[in-house]
C-alpha atoms as a PDB file:
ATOM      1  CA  UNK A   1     -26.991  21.604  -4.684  1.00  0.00           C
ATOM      2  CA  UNK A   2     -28.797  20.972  -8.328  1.00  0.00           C
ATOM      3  CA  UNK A   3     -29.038  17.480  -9.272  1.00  0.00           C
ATOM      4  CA  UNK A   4     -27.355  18.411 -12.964  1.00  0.00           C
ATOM      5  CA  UNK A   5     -23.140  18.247 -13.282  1.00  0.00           C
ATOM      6  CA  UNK A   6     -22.330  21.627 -14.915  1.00  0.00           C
ATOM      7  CA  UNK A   7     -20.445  21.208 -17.976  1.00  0.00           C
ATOM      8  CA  UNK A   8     -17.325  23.755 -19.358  1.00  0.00           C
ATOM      9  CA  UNK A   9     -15.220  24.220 -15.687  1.00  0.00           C
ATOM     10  CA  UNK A  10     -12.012  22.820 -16.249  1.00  0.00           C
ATOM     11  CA  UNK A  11     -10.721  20.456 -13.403  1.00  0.00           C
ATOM     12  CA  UNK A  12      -8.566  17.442 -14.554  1.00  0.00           C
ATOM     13  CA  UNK A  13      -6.104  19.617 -13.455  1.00  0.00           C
ATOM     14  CA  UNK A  14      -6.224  19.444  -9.961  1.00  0.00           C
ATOM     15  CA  UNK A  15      -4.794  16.914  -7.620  1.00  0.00           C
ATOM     16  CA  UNK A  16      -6.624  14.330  -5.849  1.00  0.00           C
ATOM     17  CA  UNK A  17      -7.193  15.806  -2.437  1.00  0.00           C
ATOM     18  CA  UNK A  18      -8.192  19.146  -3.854  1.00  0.00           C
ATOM     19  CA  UNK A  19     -11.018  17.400  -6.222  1.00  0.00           C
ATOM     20  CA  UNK A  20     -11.927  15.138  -2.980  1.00  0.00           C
ATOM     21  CA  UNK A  21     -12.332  18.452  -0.750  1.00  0.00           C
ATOM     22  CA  UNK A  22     -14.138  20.444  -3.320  1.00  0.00           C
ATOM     23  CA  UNK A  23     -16.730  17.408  -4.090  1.00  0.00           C
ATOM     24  CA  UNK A  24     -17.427  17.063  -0.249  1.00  0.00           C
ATOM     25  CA  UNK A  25     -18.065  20.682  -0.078  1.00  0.00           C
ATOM     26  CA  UNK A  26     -20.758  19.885  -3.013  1.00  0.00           C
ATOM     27  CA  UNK A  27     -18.923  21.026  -5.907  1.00  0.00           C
ATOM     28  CA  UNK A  28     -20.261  18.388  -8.851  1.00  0.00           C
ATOM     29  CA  UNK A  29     -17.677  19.423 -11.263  1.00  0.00           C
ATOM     30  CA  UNK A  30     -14.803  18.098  -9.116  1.00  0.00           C
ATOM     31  CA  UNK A  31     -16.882  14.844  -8.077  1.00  0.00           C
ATOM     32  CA  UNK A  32     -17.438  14.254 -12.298  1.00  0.00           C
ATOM     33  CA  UNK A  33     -13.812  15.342 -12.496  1.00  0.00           C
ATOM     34  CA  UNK A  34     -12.485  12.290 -10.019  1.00  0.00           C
ATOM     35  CA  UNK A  35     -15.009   9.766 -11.882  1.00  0.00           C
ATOM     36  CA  UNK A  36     -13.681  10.610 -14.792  1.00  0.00           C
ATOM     37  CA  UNK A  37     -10.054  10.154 -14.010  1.00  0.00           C
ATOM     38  CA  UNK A  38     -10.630   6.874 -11.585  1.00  0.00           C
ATOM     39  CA  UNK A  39     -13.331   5.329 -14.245  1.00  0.00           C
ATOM     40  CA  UNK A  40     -10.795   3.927 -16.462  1.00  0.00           C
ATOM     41  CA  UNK A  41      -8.788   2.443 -14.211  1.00  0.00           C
ATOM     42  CA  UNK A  42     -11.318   0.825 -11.850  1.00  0.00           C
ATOM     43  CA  UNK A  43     -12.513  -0.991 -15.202  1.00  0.00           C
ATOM     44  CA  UNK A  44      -9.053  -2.279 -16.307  1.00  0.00           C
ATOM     45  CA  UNK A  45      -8.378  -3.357 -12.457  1.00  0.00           C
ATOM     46  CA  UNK A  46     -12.724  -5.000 -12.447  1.00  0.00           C
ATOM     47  CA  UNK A  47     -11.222  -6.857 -15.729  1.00  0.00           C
ATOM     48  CA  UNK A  48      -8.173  -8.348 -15.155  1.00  0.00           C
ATOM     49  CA  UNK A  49      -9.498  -9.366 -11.479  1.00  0.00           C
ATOM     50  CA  UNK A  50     -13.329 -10.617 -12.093  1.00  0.00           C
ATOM     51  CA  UNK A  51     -12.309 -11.944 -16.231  1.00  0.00           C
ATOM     52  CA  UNK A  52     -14.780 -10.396 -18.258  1.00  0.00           C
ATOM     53  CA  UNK A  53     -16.685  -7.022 -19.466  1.00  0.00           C
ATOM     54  CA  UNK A  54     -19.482  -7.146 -18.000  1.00  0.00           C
ATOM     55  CA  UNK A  55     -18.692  -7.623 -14.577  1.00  0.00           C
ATOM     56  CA  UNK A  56     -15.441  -5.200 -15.054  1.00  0.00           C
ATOM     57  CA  UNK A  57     -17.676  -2.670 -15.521  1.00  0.00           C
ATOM     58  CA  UNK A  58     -20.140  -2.950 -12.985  1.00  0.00           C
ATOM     59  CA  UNK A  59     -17.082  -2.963 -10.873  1.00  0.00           C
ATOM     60  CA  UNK A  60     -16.022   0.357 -11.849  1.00  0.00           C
ATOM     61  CA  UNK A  61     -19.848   1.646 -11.930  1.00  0.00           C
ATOM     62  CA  UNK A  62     -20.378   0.242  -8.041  1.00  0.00           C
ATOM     63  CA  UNK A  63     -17.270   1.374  -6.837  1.00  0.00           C
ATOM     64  CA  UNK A  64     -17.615   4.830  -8.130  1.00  0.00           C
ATOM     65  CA  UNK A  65     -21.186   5.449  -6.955  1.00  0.00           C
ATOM     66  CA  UNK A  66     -20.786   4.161  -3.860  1.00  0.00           C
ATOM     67  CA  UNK A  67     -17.378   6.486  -3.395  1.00  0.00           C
ATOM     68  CA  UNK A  68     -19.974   9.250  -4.291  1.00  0.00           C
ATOM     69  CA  UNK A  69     -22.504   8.384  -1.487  1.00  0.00           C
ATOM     70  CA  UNK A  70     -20.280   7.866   1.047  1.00  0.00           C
ATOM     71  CA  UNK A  71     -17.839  10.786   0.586  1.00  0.00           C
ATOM     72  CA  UNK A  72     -19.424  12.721   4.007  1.00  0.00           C
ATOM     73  CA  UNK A  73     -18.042   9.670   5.875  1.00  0.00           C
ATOM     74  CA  UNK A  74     -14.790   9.464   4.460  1.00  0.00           C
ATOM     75  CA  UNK A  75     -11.966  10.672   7.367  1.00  0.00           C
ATOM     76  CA  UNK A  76      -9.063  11.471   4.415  1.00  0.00           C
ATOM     77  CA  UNK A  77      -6.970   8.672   6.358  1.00  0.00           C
ATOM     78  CA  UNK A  78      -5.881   7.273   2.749  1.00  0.00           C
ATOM     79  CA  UNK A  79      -5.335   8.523  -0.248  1.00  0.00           C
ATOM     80  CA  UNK A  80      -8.322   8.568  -2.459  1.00  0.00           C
ATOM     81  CA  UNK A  81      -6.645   5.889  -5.297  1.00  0.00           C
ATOM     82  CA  UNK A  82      -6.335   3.806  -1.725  1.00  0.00           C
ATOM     83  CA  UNK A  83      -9.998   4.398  -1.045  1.00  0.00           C
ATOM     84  CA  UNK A  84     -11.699   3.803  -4.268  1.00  0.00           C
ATOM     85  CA  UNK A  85      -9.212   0.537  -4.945  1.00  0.00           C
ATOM     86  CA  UNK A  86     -10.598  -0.931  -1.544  1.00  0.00           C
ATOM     87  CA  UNK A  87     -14.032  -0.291  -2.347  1.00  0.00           C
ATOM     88  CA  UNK A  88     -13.471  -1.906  -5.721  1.00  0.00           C
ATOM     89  CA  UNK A  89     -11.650  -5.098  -4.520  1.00  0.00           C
ATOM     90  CA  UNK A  90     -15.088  -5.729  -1.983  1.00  0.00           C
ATOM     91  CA  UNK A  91     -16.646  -5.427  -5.355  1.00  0.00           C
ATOM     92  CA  UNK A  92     -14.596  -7.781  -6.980  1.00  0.00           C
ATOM     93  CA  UNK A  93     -14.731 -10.039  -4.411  1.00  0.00           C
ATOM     94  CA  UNK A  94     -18.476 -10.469  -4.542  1.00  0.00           C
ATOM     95  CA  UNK A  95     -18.482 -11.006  -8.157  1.00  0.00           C
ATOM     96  CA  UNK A  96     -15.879 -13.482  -7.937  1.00  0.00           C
ATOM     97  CA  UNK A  97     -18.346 -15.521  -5.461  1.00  0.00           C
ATOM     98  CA  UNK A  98     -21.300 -15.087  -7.327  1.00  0.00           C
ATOM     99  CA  UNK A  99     -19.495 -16.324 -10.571  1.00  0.00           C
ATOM    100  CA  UNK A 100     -16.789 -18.969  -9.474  1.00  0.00           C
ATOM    101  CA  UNK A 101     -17.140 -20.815 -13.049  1.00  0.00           C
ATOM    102  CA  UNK A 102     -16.751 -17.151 -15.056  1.00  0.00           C
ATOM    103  CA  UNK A 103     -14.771 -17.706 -18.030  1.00  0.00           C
ATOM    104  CA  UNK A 104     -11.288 -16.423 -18.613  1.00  0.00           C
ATOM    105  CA  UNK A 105     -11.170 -12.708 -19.885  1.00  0.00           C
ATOM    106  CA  UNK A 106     -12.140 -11.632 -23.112  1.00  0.00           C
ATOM    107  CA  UNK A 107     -10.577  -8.371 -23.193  1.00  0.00           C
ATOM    108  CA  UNK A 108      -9.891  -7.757 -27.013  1.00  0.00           C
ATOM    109  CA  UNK A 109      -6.482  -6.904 -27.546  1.00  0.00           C
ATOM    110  CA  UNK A 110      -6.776  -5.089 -30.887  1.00  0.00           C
ATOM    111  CA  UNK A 111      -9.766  -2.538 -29.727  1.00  0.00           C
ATOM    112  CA  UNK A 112      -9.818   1.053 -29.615  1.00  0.00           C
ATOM    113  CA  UNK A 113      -6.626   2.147 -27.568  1.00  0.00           C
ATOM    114  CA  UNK A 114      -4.874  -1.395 -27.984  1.00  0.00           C
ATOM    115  CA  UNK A 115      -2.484  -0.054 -30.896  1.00  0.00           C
ATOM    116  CA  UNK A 116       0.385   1.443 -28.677  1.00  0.00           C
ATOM    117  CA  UNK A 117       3.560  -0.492 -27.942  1.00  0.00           C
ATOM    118  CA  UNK A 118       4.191  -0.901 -24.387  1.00  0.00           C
ATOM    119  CA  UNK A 119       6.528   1.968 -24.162  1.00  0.00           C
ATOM    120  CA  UNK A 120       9.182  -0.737 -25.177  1.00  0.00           C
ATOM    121  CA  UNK A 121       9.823   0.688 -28.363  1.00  0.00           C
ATOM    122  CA  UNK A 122      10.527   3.748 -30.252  1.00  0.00           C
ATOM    123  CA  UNK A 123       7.633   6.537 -30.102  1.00  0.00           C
ATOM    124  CA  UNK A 124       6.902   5.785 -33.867  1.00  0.00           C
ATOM    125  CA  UNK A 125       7.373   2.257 -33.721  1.00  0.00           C
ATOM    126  CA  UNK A 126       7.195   0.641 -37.502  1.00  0.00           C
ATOM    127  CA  UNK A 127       4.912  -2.077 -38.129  1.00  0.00           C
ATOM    128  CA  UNK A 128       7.477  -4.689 -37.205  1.00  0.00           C
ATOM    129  CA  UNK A 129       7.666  -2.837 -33.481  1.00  0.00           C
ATOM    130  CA  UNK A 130       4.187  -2.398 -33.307  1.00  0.00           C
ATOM    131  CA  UNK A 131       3.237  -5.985 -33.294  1.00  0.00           C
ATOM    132  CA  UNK A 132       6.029  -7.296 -31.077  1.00  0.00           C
ATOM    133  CA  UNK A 133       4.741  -4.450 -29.219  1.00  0.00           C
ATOM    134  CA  UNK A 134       1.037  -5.954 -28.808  1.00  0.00           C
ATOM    135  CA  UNK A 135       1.964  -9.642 -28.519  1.00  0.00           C
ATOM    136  CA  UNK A 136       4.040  -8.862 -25.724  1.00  0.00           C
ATOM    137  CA  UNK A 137       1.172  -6.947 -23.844  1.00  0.00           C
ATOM    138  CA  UNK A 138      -1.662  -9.717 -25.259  1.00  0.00           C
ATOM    139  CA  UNK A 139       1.347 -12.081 -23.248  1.00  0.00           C
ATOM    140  CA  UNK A 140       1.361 -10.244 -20.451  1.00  0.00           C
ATOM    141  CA  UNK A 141      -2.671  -9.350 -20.080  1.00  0.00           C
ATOM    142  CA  UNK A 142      -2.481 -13.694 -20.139  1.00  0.00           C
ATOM    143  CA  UNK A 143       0.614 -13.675 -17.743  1.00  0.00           C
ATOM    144  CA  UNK A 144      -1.451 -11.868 -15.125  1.00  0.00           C
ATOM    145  CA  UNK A 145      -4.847 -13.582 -15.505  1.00  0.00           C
ATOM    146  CA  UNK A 146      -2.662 -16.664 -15.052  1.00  0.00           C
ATOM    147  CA  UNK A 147      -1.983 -16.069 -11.697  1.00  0.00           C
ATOM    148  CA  UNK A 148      -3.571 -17.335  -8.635  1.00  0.00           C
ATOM    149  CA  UNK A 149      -5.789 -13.888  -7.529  1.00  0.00           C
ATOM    150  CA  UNK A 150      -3.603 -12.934  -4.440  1.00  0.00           C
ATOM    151  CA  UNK A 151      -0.838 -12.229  -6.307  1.00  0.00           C
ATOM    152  CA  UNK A 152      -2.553 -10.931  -8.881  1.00  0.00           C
ATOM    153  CA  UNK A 153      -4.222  -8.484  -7.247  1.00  0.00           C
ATOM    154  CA  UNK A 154      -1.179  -7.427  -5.410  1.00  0.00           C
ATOM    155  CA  UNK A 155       0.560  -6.823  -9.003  1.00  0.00           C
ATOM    156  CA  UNK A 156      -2.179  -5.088 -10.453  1.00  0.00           C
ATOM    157  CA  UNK A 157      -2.371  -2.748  -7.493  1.00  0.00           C
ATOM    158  CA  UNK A 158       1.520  -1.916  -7.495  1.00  0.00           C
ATOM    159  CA  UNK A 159       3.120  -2.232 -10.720  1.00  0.00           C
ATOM    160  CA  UNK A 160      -0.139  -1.644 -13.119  1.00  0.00           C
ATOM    161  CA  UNK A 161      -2.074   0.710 -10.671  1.00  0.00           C
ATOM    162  CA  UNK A 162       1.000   2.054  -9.464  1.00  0.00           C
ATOM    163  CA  UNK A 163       0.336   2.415  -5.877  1.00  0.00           C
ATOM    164  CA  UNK A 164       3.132   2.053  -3.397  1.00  0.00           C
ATOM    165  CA  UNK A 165       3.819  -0.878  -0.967  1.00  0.00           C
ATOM    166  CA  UNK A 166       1.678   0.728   2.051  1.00  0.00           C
ATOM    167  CA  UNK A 167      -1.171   1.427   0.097  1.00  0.00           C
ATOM    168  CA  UNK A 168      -1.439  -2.273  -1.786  1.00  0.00           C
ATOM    169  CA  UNK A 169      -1.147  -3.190   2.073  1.00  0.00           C
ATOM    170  CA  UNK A 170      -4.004  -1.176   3.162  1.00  0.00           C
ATOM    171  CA  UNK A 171      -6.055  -1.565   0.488  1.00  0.00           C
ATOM    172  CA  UNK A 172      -5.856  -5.179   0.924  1.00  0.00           C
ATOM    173  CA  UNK A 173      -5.715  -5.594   4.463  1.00  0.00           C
ATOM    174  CA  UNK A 174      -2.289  -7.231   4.876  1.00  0.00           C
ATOM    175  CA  UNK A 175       0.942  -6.255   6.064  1.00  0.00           C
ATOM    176  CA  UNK A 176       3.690  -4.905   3.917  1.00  0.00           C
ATOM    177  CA  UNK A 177       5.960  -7.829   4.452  1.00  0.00           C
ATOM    178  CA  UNK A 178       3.263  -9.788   3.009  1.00  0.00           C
ATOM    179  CA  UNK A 179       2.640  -7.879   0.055  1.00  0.00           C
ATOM    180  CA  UNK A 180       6.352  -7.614  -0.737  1.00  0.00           C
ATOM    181  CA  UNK A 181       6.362 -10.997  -0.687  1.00  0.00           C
ATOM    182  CA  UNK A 182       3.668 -11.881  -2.998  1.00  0.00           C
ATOM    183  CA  UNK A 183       4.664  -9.583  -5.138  1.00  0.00           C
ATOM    184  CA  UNK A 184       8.075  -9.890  -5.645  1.00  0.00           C
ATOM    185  CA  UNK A 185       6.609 -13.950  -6.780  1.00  0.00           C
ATOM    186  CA  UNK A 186       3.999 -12.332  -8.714  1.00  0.00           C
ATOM    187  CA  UNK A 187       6.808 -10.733 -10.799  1.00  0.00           C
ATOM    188  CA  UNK A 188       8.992 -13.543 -11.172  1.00  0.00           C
ATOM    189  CA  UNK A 189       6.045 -15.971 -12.736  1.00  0.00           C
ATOM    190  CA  UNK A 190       5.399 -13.400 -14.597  1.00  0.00           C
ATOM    191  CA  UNK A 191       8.740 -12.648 -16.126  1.00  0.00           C
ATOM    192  CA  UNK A 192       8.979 -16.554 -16.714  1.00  0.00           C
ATOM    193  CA  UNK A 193       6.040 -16.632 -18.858  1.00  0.00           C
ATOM    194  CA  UNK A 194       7.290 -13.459 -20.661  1.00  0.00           C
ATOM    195  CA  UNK A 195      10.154 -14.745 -21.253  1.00  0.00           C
ATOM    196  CA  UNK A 196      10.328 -16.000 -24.497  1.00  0.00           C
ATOM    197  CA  UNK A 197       9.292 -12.941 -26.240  1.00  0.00           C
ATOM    198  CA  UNK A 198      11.928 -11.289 -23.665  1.00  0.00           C
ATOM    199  CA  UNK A 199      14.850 -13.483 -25.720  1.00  0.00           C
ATOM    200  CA  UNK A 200      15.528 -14.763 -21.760  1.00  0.00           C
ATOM    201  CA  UNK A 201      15.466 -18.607 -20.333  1.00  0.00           C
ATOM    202  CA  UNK A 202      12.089 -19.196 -18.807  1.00  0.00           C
ATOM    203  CA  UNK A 203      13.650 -20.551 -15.814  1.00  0.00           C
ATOM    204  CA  UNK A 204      17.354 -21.106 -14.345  1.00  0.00           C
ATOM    205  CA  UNK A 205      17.582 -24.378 -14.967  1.00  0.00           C
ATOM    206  CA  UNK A 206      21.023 -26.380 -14.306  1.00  0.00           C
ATOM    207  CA  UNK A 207      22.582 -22.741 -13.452  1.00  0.00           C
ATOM    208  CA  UNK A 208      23.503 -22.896  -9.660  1.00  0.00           C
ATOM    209  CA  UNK A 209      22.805 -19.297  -9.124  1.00  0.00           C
ATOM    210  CA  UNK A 210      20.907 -17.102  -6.418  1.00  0.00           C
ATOM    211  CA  UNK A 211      17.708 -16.013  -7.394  1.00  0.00           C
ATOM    212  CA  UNK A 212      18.770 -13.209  -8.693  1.00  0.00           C
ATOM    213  CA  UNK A 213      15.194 -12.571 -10.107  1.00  0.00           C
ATOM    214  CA  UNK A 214      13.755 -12.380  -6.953  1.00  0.00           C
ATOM    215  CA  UNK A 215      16.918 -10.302  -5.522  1.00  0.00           C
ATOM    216  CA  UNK A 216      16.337  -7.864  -8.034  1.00  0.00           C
ATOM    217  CA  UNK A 217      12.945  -7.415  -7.945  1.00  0.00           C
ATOM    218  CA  UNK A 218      13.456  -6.617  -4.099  1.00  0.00           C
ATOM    219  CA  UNK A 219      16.679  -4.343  -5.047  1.00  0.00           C
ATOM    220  CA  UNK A 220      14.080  -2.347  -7.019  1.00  0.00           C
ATOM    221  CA  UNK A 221      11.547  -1.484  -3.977  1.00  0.00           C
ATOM    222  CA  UNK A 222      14.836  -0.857  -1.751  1.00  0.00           C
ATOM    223  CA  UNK A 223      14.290  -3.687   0.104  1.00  0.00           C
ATOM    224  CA  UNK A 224      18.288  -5.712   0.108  1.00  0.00           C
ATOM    225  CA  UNK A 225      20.773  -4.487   2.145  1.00  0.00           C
ATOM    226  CA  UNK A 226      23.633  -2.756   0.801  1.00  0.00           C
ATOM    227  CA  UNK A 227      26.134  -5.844   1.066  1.00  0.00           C
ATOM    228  CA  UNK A 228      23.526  -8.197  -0.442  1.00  0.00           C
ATOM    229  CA  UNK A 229      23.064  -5.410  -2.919  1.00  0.00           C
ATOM    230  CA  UNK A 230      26.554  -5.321  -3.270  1.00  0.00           C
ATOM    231  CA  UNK A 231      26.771  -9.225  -4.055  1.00  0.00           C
ATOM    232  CA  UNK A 232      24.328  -9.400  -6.376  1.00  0.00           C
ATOM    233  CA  UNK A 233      26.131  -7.044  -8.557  1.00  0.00           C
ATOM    234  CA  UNK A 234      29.305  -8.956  -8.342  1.00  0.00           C
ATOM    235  CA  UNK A 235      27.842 -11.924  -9.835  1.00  0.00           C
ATOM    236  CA  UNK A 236      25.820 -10.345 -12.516  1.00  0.00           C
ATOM    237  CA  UNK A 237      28.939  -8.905 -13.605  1.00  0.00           C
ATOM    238  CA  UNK A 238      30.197 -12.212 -14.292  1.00  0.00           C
ATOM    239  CA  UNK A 239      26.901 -14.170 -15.292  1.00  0.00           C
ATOM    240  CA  UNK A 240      24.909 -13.606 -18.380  1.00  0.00           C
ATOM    241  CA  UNK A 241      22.125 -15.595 -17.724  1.00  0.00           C
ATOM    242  CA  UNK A 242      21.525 -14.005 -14.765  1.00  0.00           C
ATOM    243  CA  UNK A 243      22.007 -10.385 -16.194  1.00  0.00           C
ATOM    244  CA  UNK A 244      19.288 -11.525 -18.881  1.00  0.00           C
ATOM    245  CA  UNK A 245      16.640 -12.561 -16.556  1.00  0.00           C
ATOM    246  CA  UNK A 246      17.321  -9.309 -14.287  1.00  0.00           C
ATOM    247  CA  UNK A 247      17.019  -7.675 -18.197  1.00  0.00           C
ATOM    248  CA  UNK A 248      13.842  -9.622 -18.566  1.00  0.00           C
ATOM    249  CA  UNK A 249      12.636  -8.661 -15.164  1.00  0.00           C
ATOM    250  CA  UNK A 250      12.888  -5.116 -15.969  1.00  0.00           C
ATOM    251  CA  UNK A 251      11.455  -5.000 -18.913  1.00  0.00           C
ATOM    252  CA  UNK A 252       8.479  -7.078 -17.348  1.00  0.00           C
ATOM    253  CA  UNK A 253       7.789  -4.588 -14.657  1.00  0.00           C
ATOM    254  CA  UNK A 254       7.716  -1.738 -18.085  1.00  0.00           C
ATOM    255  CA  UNK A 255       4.852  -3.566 -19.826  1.00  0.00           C
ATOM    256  CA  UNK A 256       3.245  -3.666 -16.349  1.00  0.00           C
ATOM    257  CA  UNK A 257       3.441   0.069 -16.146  1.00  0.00           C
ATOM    258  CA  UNK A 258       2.530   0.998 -19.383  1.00  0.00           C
ATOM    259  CA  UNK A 259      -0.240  -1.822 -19.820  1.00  0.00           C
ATOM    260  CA  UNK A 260      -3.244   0.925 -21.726  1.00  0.00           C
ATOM    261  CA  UNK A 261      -6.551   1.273 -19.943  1.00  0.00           C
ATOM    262  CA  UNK A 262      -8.709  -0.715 -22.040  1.00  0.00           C
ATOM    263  CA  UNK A 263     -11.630   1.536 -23.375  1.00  0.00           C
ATOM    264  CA  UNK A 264     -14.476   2.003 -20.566  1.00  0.00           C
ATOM    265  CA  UNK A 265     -18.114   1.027 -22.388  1.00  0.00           C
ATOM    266  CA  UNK A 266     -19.942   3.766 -22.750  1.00  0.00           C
ATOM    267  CA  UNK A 267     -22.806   2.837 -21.196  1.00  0.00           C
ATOM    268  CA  UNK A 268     -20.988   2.133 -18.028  1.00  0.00           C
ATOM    269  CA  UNK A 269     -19.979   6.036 -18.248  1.00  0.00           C
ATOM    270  CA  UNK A 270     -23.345   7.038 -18.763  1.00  0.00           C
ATOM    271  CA  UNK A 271     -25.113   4.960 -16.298  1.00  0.00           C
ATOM    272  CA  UNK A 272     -22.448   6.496 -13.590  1.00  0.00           C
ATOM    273  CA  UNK A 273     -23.244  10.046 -14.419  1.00  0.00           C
ATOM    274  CA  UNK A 274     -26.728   9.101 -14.437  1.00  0.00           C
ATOM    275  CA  UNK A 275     -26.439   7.377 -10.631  1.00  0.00           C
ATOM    276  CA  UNK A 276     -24.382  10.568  -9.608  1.00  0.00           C
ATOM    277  CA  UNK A 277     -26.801  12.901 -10.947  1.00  0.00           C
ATOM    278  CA  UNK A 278     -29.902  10.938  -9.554  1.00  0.00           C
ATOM    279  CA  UNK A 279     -27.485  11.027  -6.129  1.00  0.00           C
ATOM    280  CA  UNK A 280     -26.859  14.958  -6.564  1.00  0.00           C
ATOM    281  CA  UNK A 281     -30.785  15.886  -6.644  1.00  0.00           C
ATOM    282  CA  UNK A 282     -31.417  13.688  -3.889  1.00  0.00           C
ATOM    283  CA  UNK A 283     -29.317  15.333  -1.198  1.00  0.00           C
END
């Protein structure tokens, strides 16, 4: 195989397990073609998990290049998004040891690709929208940094990353119940902190209510039973606070899922395809 990743073939199309077959059968576009797509979001996971730039991106740069050497040992057992996220989170984890006193993330919120509204609003949001738009997701980027890291990691991985409940548990190396768990408090702190840009009560107070929050956030992964289910629903129809924070909670789990990928430095792009290219000529 030549060391140098031809240029022109198109192949952002293709799905994950065709790119990951093609790049073990030594076809460099589809390995440049998975970098590219995984980059972005190995650096937005790096940030919000290790607090700053610079280690973000040596996150992403690490966890891609070592995906690229060991791709003849990989037995296809998980998905590749399940893969690359474990191999990031070892990566995370070291830099968290080596930098226990790291400050507290500096991810600019008004950089390139910051200016979108959180899918919240209208698709041409006026100015107004726009910056209720961004102070909600500069509240939530705070929100999730604010968490202890096992729950944020388990948030990051399902409703930011958007991998299922299995995967988060695999990638992790817990069991689902766990990870339901931990998330389903992840969310609820979250919404809490949220909430007064949400227009909901931070908390429920004197209210002598089930957590509802909690109820619903397990209603959305399917995991209440049908006559829980079916209580639930009988008392938000006759409690407003409650139908507010299940409002709140919804909306929360939105500006997870359409948090941007904050922009990748370019010289952490170029010093991957560098390291793949050196990689490419050596084998």
């Amino acid at each position: 195989m030549e060391g140098e990743i031809p240029a022109g073939e198109a192949a952002g199309s293709r799905g994950d397990d065709e790119l990951l077959a093609a790049a073990r059968s030594g076809d460099a576009v589809a390995l440049e073609a998975l970098l590219v797509r995984y980059q972005p979001h190995l650096y937005r996971f790096g940030l919000r998990m290790c607090g700053n730039v610079d280690d973000a991106g040596d996150v992403a740069q690490e966890s891609l290049i070592s995906m690229a050497r060991s791709l003849p040992d990989f037995r296809g057992d998980a998905s590749v998004s399940t893969w690359l996220y474990t191999i990031a989170r070892r990566f995370c984890i070291k830099k968290r040891r080596r930098s226990k006193f790291a400050p507290v993330a500096e991810d600019p919120i008004d950089g390139p690709g910051r200016d979108t509204a959180l899918g919240l609003v209208d698709p041409a949001p006026g100015p107004e929208q726009t910056a209720a738009g961004r102070e909600l997701e500069a509240a939530l980027i705070t929100a999730i940094d604010g968490l202890e890291p096992g729950q944020r990691e388990v948030l990051l991985l399902r409703d930011v990353e958007g991998l299922s409940a299995p995967e988060v548990a695999k990638v992790l190396g817990l069991g689902v119940d766990a990870v339901k768990s931990r998330l389903h408090r992840a969310r609820v702190l979250v919404r809490q902190r949220l909430a007064p840009l949400l227009g909901a009560a931070a908390g429920s107070g004197p209210r002598r209510c089930p957590d509802v929050a909690r109820l619903f956030s397990e209603y959305l992964d399917g995991d209440i039973d049908p006559a829980v289910c079916a209580r639930m629903e009988a008392h938000l129809v006759d409690c407003a606070d409650c139908r507010d924070d299940c409002a709140a909670l919804k909306r929360t789990l939105s500006a997870c899922r359409a948090l941007p990928e904050p922009p990748v430095p370019p010289h952490v792009g170029t010093a991957v395809k560098a390291a793949i290219r050196a990689f490419l000529a050596d084998r």
